[in-house]
C-alpha atoms as a PDB file:
ATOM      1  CA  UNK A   1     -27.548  74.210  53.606  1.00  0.00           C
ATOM      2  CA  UNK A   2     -25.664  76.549  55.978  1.00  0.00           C
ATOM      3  CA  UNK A   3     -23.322  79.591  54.523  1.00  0.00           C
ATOM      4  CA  UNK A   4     -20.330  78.612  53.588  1.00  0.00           C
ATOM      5  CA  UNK A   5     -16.903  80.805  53.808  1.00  0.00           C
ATOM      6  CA  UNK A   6     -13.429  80.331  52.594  1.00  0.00           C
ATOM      7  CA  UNK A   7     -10.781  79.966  55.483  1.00  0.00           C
ATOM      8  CA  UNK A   8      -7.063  80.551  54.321  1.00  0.00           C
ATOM      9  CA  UNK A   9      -4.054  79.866  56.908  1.00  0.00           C
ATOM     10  CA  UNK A  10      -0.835  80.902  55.811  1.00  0.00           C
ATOM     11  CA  UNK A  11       1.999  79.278  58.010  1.00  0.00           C
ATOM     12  CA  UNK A  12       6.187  78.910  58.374  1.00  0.00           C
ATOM     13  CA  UNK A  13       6.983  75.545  56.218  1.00  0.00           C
ATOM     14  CA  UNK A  14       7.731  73.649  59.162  1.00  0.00           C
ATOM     15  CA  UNK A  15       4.239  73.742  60.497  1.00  0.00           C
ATOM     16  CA  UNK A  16       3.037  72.453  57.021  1.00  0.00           C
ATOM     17  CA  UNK A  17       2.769  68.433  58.520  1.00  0.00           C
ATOM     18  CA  UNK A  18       1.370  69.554  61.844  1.00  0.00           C
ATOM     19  CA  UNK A  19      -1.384  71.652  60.017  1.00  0.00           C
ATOM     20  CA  UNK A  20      -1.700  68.889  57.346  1.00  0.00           C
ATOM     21  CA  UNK A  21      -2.588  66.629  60.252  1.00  0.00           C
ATOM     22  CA  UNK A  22      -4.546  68.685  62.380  1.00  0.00           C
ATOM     23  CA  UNK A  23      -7.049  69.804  59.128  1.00  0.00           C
ATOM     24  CA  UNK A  24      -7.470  65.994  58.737  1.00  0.00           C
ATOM     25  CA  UNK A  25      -8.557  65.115  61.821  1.00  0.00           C
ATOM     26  CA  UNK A  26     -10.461  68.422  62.192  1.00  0.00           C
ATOM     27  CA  UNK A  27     -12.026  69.414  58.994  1.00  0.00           C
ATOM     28  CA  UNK A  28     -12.783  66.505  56.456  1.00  0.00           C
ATOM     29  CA  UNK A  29     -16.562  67.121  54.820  1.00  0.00           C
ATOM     30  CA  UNK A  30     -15.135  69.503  52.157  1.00  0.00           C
ATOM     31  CA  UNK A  31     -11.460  68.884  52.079  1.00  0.00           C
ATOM     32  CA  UNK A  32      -8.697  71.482  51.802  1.00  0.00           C
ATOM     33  CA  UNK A  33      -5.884  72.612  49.086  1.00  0.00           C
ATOM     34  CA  UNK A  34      -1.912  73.439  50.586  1.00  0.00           C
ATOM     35  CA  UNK A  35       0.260  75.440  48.558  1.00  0.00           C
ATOM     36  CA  UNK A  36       3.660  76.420  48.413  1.00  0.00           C
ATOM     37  CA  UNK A  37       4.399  80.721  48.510  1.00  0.00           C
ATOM     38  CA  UNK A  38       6.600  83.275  48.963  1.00  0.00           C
ATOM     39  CA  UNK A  39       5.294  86.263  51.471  1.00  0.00           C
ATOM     40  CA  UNK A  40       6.500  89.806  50.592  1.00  0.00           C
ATOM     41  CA  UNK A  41       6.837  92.550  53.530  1.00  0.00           C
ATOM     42  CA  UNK A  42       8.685  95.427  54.905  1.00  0.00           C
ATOM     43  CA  UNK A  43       8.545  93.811  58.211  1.00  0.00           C
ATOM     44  CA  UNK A  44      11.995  92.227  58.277  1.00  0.00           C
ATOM     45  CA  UNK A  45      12.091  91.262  61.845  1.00  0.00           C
ATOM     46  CA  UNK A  46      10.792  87.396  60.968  1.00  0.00           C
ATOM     47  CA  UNK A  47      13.005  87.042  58.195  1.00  0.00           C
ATOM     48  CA  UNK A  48      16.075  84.568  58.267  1.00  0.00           C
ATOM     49  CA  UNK A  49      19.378  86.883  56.493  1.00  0.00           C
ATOM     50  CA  UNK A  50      19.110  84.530  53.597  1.00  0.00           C
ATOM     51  CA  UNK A  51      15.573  85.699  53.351  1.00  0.00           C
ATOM     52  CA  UNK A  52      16.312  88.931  53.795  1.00  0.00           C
ATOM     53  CA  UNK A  53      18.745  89.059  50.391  1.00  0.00           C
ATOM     54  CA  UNK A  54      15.998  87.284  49.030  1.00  0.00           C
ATOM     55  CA  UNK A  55      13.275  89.439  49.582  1.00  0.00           C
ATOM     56  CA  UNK A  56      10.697  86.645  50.073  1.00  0.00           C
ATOM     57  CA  UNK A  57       9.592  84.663  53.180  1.00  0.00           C
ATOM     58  CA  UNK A  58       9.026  80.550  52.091  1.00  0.00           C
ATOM     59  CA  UNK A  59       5.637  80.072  53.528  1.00  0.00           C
ATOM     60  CA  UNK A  60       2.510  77.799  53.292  1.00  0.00           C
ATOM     61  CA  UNK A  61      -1.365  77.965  52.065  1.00  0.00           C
ATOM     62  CA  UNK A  62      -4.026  76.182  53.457  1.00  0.00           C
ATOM     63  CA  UNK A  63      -7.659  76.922  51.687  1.00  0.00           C
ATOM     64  CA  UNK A  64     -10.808  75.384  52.968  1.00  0.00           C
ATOM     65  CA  UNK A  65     -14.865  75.799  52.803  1.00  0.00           C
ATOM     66  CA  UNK A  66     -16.119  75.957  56.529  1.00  0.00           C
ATOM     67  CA  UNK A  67     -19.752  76.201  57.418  1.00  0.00           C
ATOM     68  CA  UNK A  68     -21.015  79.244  59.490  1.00  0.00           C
ATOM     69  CA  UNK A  69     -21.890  77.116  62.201  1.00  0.00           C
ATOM     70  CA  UNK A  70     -18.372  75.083  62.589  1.00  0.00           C
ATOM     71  CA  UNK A  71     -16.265  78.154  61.681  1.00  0.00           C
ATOM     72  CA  UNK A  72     -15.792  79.664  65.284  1.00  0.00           C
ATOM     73  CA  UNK A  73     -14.916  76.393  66.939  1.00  0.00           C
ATOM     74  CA  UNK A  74     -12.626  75.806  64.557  1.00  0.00           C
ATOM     75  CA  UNK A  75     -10.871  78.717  65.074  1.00  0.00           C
ATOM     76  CA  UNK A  76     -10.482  78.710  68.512  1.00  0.00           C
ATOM     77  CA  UNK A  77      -9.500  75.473  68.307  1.00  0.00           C
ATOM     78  CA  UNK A  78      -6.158  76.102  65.666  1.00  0.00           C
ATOM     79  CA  UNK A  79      -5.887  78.922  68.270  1.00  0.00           C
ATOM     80  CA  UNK A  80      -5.562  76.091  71.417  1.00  0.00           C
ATOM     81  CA  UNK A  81      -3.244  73.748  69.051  1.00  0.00           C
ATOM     82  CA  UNK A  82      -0.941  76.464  67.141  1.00  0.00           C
ATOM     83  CA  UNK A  83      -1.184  79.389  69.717  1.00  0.00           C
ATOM     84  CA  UNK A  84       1.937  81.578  68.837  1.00  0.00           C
ATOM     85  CA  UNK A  85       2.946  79.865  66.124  1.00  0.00           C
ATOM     86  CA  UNK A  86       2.385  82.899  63.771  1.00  0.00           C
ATOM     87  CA  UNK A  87      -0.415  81.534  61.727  1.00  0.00           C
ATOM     88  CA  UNK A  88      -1.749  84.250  59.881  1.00  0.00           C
ATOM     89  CA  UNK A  89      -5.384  83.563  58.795  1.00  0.00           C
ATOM     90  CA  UNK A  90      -8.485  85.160  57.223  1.00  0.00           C
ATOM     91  CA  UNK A  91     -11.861  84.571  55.988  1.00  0.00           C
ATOM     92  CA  UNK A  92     -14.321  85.188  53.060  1.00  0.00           C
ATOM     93  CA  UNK A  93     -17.755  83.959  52.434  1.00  0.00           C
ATOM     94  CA  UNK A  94     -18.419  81.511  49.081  1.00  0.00           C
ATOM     95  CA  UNK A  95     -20.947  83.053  47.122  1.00  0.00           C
ATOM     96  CA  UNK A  96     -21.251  79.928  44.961  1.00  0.00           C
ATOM     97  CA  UNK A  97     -19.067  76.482  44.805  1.00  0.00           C
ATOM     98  CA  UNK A  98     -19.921  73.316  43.005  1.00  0.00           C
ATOM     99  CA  UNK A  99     -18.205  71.027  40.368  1.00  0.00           C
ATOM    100  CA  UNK A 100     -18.209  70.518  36.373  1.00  0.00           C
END
């Protein structure tokens, strides 16, 4: 069994059926999770005015295991589909996953 890591994507809601689609066709041995968030920053300049008020950017999770060997491809790959579509992502090994 190959090492496994964690891949999160965080994205603007409006990507959410794109990404949806693109993780189907793309990643489908282990599955993935999609949440709903809010982002906190100083960094106002991607921030609608209502946001702004708010305090809190609307944005959306994607979490999925990735073997070592299929994690760079994919990556460059979201990179070729969603290039400058401020996807913000990041990646942690598993140490253990299963089921009970």
């Amino acid at each position: 069994m190959s090492e496994l890591y964690q891949l999160t994507l965080v994205a603007d809601p409006g990507l959410e059926e794109p990404v949806v689609d693109w993780l189907l066709e793309h990643e489908p041995r282990y599955g993935f999770t999609s949440s709903h968030l809010f982002g906190h920053s100083r960094a106002l300049e991607n921030l609608s005015l209502a946001e702004q008020v708010a305090g809190r950017k609307h944005q959306v999770r994607f979490q999925l295991c990735v073997d070592q060997a299929r994690l760079d491809e994919l990556l460059a790959d979201l990179a070729r589909h969603f290039g400058g579509s401020g996807i913000r992502y990041w990646v942690v090994p598993v140490m253990r996953e299963g089921e009970v």
